[in-house]
PDB file of N, CA and C in Angstrom:
ATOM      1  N   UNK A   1      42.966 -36.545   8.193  1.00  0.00           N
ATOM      2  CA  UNK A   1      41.595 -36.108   8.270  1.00  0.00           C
ATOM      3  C   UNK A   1      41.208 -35.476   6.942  1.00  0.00           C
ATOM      4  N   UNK A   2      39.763 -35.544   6.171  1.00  0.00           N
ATOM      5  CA  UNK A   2      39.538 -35.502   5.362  1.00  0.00           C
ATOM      6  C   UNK A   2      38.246 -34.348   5.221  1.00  0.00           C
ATOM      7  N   UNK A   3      38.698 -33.127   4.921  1.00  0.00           N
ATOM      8  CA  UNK A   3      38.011 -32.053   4.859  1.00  0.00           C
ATOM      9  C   UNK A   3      37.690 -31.051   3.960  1.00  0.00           C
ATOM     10  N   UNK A   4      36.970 -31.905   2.461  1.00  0.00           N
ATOM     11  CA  UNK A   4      36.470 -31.480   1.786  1.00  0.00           C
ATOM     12  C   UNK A   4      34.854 -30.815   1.578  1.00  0.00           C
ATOM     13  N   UNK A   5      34.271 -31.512   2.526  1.00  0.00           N
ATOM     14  CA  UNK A   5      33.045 -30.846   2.826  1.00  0.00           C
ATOM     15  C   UNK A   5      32.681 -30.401   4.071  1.00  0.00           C
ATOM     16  N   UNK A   6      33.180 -29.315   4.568  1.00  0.00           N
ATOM     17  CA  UNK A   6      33.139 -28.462   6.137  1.00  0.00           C
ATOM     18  C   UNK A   6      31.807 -28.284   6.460  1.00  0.00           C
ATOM     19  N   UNK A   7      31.228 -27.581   5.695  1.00  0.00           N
ATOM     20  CA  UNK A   7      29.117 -27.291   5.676  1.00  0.00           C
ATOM     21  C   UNK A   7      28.808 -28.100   5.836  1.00  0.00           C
ATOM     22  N   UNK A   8      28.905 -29.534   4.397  1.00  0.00           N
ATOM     23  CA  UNK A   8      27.564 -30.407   4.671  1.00  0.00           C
ATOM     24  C   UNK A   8      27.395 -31.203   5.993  1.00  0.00           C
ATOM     25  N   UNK A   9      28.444 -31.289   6.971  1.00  0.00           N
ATOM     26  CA  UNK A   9      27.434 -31.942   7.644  1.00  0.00           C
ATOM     27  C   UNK A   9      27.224 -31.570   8.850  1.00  0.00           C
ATOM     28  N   UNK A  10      27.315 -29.819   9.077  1.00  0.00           N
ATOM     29  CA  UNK A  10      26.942 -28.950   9.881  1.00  0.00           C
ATOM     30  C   UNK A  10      24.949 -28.960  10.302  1.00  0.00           C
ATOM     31  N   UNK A  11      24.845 -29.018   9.088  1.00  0.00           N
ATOM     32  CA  UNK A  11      23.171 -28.653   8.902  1.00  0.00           C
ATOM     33  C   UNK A  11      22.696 -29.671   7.829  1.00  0.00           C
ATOM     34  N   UNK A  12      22.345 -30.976   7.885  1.00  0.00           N
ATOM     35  CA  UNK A  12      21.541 -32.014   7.057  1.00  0.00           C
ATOM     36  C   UNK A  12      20.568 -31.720   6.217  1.00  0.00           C
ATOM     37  N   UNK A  13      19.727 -30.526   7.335  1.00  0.00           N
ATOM     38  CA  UNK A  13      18.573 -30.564   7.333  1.00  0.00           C
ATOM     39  C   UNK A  13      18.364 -29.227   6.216  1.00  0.00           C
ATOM     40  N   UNK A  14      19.544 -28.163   6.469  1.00  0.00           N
ATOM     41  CA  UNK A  14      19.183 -27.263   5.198  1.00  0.00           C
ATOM     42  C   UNK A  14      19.771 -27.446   4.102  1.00  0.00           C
ATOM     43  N   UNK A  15      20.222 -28.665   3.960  1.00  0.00           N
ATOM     44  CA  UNK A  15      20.924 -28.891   2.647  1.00  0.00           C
ATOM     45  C   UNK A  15      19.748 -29.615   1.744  1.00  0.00           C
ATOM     46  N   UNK A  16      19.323 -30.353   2.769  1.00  0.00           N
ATOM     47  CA  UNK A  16      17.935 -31.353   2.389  1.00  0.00           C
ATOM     48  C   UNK A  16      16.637 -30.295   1.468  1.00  0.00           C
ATOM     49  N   UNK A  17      16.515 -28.740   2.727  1.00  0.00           N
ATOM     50  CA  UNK A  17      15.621 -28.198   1.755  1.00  0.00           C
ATOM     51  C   UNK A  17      15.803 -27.588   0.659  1.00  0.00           C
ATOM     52  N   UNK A  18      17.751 -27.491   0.785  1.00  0.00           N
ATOM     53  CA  UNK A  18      17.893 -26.498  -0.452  1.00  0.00           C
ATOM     54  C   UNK A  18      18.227 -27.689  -1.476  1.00  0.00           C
ATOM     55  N   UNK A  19      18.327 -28.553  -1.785  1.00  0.00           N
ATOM     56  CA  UNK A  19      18.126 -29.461  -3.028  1.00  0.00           C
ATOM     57  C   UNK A  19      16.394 -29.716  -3.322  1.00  0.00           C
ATOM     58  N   UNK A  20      15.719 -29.484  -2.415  1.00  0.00           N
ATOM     59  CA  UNK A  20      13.726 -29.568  -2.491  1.00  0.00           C
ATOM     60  C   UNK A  20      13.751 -28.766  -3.183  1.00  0.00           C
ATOM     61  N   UNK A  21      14.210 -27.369  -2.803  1.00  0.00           N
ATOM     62  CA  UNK A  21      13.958 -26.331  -3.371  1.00  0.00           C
ATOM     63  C   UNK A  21      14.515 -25.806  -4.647  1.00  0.00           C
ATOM     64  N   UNK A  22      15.793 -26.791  -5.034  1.00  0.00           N
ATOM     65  CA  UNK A  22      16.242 -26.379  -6.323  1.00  0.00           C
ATOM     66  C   UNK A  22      15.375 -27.345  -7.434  1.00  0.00           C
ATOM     67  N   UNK A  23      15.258 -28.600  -6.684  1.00  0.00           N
ATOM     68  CA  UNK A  23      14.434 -29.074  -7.489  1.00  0.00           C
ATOM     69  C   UNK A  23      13.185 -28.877  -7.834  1.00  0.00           C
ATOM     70  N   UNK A  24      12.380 -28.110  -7.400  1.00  0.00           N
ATOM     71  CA  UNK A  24      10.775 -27.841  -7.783  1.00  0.00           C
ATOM     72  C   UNK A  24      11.129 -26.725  -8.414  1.00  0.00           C
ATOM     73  N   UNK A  25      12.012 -25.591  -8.117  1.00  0.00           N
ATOM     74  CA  UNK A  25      12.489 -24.610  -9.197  1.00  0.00           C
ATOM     75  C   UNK A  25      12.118 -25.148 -10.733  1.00  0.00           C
ATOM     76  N   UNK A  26      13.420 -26.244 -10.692  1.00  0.00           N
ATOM     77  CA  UNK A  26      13.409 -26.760 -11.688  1.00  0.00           C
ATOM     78  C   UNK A  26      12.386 -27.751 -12.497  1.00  0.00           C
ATOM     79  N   UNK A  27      11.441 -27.910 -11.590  1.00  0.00           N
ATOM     80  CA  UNK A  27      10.407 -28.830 -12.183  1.00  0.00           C
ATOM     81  C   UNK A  27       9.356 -27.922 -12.518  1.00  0.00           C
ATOM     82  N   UNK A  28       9.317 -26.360 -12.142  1.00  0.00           N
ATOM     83  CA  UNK A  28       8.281 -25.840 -12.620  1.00  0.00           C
ATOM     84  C   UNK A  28       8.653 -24.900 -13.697  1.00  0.00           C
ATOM     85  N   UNK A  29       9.737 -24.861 -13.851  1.00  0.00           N
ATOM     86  CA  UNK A  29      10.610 -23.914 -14.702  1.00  0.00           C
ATOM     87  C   UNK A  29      10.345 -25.029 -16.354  1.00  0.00           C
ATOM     88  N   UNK A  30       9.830 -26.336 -16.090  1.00  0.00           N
ATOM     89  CA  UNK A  30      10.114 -27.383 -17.388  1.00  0.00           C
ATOM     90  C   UNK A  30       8.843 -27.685 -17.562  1.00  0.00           C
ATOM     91  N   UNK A  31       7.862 -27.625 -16.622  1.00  0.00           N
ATOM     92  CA  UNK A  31       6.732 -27.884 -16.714  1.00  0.00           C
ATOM     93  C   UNK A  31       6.013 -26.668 -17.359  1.00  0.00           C
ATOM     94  N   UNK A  32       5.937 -25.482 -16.707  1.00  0.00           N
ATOM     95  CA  UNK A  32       5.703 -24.000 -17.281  1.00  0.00           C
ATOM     96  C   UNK A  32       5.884 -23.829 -18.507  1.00  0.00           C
ATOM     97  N   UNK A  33       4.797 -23.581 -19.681  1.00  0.00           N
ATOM     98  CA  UNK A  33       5.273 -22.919 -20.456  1.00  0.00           C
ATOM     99  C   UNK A  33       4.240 -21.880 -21.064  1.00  0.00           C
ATOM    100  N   UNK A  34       4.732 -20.943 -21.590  1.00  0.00           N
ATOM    101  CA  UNK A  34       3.649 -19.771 -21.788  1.00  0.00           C
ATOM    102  C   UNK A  34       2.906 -20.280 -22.622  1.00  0.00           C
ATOM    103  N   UNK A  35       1.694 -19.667 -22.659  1.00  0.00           N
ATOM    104  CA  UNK A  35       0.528 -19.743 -23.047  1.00  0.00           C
ATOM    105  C   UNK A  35       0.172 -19.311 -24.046  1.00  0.00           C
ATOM    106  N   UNK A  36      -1.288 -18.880 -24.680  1.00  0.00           N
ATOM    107  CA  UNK A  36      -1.441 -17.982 -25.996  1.00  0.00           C
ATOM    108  C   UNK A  36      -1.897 -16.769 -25.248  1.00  0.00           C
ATOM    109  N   UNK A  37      -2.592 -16.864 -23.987  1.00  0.00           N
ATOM    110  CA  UNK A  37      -2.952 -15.191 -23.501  1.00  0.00           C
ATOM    111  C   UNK A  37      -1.460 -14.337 -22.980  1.00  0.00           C
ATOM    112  N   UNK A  38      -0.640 -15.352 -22.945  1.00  0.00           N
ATOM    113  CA  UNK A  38       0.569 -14.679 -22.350  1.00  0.00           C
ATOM    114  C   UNK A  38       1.505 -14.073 -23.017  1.00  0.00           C
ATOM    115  N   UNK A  39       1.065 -14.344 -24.525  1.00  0.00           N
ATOM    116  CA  UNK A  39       2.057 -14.140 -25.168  1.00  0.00           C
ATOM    117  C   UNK A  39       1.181 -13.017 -26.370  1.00  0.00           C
ATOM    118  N   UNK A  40      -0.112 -12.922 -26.131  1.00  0.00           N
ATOM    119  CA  UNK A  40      -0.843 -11.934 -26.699  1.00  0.00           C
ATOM    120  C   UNK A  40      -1.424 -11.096 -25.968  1.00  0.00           C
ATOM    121  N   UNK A  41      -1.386 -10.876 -24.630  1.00  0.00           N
ATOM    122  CA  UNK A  41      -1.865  -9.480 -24.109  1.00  0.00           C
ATOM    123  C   UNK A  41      -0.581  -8.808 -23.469  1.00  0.00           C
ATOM    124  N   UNK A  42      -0.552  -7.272 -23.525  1.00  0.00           N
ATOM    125  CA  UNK A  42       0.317  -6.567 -22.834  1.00  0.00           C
ATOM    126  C   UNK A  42       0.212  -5.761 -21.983  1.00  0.00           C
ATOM    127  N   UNK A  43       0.572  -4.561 -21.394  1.00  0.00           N
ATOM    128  CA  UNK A  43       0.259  -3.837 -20.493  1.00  0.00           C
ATOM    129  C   UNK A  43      -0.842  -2.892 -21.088  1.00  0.00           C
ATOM    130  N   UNK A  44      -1.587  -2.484 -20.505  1.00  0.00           N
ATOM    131  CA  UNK A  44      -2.591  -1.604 -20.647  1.00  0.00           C
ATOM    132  C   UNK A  44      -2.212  -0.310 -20.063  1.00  0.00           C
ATOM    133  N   UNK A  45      -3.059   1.152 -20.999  1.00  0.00           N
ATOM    134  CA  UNK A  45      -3.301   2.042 -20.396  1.00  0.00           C
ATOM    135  C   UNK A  45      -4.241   2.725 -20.547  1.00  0.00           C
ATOM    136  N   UNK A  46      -4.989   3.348 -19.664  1.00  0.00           N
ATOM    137  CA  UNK A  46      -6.472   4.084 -19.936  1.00  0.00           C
ATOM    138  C   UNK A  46      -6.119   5.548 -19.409  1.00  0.00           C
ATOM    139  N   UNK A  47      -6.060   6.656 -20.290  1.00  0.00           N
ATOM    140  CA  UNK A  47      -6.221   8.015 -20.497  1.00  0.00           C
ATOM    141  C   UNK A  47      -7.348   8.567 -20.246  1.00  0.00           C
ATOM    142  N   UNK A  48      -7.677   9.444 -18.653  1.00  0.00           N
ATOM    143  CA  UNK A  48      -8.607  10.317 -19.008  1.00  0.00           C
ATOM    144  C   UNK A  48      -8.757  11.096 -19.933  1.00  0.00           C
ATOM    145  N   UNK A  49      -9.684  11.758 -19.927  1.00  0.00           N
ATOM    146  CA  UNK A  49     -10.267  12.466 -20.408  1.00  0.00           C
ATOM    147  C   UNK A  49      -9.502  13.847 -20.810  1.00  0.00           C
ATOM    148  N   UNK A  50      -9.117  14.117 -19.581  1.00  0.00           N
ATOM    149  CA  UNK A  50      -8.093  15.787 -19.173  1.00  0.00           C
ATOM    150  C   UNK A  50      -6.900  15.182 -19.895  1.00  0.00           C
ATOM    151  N   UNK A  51      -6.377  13.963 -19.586  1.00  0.00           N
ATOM    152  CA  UNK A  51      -4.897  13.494 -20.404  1.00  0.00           C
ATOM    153  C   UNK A  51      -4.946  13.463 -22.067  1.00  0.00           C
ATOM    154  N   UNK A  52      -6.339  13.366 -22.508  1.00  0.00           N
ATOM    155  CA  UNK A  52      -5.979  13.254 -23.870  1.00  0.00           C
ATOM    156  C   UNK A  52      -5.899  14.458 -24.481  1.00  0.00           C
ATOM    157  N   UNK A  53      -7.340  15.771 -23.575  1.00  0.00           N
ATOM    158  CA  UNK A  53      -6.892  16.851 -23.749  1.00  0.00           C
ATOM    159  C   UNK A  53      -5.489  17.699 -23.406  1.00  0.00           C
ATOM    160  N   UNK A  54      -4.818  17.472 -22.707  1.00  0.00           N
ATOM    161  CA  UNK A  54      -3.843  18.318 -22.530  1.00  0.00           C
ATOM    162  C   UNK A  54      -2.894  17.331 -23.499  1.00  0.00           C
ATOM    163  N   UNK A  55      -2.558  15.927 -23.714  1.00  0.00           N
ATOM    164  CA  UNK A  55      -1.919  15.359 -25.259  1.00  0.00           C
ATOM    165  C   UNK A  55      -2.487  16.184 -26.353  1.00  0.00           C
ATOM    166  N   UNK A  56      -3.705  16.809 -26.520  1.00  0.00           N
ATOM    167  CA  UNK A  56      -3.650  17.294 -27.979  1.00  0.00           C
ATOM    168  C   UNK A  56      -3.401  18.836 -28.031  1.00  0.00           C
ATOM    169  N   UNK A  57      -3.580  19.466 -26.670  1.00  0.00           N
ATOM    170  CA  UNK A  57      -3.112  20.678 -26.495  1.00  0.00           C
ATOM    171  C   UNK A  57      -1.675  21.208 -26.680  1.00  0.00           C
ATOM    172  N   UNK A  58      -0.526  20.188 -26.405  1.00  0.00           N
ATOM    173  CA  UNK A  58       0.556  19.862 -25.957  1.00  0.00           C
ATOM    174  C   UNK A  58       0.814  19.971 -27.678  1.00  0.00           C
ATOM    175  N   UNK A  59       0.501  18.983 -28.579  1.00  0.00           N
ATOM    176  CA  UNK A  59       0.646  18.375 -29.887  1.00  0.00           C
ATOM    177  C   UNK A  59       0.115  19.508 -30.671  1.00  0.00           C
ATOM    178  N   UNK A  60      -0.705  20.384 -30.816  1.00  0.00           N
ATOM    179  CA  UNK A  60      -1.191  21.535 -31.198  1.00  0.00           C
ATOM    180  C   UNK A  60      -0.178  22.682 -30.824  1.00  0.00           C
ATOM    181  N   UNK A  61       0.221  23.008 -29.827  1.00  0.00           N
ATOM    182  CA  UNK A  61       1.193  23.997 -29.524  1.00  0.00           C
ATOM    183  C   UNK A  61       2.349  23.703 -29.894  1.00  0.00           C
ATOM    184  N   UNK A  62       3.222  22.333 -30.257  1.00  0.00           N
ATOM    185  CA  UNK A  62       4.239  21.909 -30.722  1.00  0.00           C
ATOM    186  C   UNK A  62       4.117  22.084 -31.902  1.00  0.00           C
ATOM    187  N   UNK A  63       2.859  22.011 -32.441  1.00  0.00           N
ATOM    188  CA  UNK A  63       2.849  22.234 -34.421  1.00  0.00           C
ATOM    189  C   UNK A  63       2.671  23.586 -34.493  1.00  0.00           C
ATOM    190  N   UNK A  64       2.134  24.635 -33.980  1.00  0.00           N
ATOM    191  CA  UNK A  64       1.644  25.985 -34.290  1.00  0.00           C
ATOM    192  C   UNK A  64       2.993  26.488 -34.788  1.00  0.00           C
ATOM    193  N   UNK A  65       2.768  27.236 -35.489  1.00  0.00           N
ATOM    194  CA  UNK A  65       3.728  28.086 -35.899  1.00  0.00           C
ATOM    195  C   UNK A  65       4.382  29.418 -34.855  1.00  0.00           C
ATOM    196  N   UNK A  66       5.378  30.034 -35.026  1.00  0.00           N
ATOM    197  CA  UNK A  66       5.781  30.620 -34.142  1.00  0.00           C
ATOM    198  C   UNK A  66       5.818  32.044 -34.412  1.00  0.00           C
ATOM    199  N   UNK A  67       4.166  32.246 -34.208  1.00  0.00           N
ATOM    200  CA  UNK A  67       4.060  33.868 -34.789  1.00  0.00           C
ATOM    201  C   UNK A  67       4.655  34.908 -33.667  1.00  0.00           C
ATOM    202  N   UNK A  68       4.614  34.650 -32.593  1.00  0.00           N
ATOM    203  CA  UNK A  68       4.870  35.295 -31.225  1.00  0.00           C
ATOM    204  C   UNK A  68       6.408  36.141 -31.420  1.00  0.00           C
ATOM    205  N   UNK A  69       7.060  35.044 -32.212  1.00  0.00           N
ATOM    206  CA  UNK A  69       8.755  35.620 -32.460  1.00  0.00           C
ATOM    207  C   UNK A  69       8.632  36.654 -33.575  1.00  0.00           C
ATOM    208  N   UNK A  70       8.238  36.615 -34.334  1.00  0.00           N
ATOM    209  CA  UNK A  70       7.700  37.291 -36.087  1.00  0.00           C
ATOM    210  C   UNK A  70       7.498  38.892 -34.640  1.00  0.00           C
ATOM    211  N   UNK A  71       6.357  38.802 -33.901  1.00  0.00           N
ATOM    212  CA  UNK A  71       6.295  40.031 -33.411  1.00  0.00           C
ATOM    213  C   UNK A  71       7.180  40.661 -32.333  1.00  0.00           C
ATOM    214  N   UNK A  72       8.007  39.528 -31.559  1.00  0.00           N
ATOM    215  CA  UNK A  72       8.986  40.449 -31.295  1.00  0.00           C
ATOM    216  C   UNK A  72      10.167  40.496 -31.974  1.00  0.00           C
ATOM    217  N   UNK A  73      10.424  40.022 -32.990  1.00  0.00           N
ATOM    218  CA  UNK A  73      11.289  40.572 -34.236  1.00  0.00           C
ATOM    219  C   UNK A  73      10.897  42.201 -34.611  1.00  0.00           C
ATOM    220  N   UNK A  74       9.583  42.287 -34.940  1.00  0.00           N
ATOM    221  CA  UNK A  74       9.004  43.337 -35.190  1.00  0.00           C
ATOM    222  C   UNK A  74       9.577  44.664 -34.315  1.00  0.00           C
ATOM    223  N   UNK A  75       8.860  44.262 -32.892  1.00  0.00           N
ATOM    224  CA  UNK A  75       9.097  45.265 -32.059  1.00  0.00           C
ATOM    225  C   UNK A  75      10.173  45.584 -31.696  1.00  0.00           C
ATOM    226  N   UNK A  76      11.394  44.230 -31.875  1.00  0.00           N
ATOM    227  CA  UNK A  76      12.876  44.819 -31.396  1.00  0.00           C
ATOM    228  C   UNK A  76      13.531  45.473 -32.491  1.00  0.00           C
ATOM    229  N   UNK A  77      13.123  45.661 -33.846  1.00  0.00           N
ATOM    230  CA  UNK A  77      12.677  46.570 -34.878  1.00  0.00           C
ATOM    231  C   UNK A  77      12.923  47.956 -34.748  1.00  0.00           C
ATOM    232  N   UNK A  78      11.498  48.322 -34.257  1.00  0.00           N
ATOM    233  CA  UNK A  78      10.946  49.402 -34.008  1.00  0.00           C
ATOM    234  C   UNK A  78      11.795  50.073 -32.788  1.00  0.00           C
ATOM    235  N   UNK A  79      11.742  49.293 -31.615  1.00  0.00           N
ATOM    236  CA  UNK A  79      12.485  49.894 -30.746  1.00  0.00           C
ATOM    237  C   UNK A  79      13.967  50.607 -30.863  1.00  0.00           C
ATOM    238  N   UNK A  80      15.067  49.862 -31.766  1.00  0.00           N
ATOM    239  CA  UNK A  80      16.011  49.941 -32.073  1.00  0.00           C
ATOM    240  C   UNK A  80      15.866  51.389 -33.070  1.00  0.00           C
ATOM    241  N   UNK A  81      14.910  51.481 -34.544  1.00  0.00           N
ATOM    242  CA  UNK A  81      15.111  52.410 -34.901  1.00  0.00           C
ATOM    243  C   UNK A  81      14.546  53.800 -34.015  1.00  0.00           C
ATOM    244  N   UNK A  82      13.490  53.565 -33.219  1.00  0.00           N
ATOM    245  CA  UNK A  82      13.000  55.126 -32.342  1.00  0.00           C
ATOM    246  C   UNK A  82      11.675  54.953 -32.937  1.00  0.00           C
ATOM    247  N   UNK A  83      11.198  54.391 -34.039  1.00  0.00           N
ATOM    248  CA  UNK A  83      10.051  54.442 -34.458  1.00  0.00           C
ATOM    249  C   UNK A  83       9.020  53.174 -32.898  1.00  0.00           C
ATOM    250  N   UNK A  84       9.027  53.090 -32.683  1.00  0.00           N
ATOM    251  CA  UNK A  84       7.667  52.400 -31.420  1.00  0.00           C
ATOM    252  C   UNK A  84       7.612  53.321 -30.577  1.00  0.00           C
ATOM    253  N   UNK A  85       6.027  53.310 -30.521  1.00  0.00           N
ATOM    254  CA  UNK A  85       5.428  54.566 -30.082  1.00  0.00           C
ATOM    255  C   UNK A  85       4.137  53.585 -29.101  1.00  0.00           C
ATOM    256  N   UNK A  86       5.049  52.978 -27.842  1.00  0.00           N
ATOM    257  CA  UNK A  86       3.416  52.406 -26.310  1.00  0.00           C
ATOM    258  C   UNK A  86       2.861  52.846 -26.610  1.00  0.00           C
ATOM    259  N   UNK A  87       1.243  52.212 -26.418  1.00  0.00           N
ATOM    260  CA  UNK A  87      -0.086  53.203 -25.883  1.00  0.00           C
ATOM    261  C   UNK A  87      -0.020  52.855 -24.410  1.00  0.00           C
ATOM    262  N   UNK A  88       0.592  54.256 -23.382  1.00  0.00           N
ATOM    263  CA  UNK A  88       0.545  53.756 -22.106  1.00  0.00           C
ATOM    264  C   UNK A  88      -0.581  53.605 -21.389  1.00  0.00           C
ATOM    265  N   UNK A  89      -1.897  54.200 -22.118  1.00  0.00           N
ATOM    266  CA  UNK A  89      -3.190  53.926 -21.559  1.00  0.00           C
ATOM    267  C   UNK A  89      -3.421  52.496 -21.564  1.00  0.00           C
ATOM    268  N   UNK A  90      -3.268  51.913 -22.251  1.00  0.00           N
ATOM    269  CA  UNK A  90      -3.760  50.612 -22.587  1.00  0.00           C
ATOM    270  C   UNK A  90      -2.749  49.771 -22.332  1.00  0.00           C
ATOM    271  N   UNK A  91      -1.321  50.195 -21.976  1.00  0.00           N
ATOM    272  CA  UNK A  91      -0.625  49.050 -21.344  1.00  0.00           C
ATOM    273  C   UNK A  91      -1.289  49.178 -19.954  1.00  0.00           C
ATOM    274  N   UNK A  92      -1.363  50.351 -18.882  1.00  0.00           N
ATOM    275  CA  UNK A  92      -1.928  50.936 -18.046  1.00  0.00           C
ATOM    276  C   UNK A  92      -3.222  49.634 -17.396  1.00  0.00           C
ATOM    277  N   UNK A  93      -4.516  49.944 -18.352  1.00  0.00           N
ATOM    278  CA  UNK A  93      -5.545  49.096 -18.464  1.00  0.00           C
ATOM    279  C   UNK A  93      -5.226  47.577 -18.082  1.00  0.00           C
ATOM    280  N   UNK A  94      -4.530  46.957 -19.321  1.00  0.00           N
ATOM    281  CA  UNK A  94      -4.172  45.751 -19.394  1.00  0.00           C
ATOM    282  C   UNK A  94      -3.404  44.960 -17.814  1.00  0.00           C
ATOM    283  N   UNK A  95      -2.584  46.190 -16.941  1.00  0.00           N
ATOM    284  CA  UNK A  95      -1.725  45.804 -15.675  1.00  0.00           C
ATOM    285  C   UNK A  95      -3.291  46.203 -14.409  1.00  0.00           C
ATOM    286  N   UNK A  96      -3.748  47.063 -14.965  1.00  0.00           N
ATOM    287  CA  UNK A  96      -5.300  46.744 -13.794  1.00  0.00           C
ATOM    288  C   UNK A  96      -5.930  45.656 -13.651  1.00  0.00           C
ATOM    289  N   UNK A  97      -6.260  45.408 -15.491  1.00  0.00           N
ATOM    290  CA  UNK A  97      -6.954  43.966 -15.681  1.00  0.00           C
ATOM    291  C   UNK A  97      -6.731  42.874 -14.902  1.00  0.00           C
ATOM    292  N   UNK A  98      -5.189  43.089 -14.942  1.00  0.00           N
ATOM    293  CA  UNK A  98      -4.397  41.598 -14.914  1.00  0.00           C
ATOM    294  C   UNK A  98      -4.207  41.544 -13.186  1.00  0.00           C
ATOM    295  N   UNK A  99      -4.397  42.659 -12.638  1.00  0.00           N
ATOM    296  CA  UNK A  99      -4.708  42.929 -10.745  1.00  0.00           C
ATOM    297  C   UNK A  99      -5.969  42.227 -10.704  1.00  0.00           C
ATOM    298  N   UNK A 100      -6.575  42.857 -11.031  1.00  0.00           N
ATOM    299  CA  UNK A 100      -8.156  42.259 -10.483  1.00  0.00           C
ATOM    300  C   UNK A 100      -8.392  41.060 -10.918  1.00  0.00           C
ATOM    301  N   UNK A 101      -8.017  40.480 -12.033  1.00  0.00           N
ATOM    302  CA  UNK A 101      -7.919  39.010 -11.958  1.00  0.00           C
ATOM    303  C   UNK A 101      -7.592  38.089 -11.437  1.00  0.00           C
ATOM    304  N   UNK A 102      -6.350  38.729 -11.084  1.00  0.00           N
ATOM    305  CA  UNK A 102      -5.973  37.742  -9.386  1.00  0.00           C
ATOM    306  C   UNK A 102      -6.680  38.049  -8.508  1.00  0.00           C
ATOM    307  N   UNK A 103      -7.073  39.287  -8.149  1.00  0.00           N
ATOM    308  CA  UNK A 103      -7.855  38.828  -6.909  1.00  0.00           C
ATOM    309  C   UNK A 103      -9.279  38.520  -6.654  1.00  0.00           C
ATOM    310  N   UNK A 104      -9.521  38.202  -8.208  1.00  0.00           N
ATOM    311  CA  UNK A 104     -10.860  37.199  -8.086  1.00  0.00           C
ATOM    312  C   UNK A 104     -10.567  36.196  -7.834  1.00  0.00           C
TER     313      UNK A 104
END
């Protein structure tokens, strides 16, 4: 007995579609070929408004310089020698401010 092909002749009928089907694969895979719009347009993207602002906000704060450190260089300075001298009124003020702002 001779049993080199066990599948094919289980199912005729899906062997039948899967050679249809390899073949139109292949006939559209040879027939197909890209185009000039296909090969000159790409994905698109459109940026609100808020996105380009917060891109240049973002790009602006990445270039600024970093004066913020310069002053607590300063103050860890001062603190260290005894010379910084709070104004606790006005830190005082500033922690009211910053209350009532939240609860507007």
């Amino acid at each position: 007995m001779d049993i080199k092909n066990v599948y094919g002749g289980l199912d005729p009928y899906a062997t039948k579609r899967l050679q249809e089907n390899q073949r139109a694969q292949q006939d559209q895979a040879v027939t197909r070929q890209p185009s000039a719009t296909d090969q000159q347009t790409g994905d698109k993207v459109a940026l609100s408004s808020e996105a380009r602002l917060l891109g240049a906000t973002l790009a602006a704060a990445n270039t600024a310089p970093d004066t913020r450190a310069e002053k607590v260089r300063t103050l860890k300075e001062q603190v260290q020698s005894g010379t910084y001298k709070p104004d606790i009124k006005k830190a005082a003020a500033n922690l009211i401010r910053d209350d009532v702002n939240l609860i507007r």
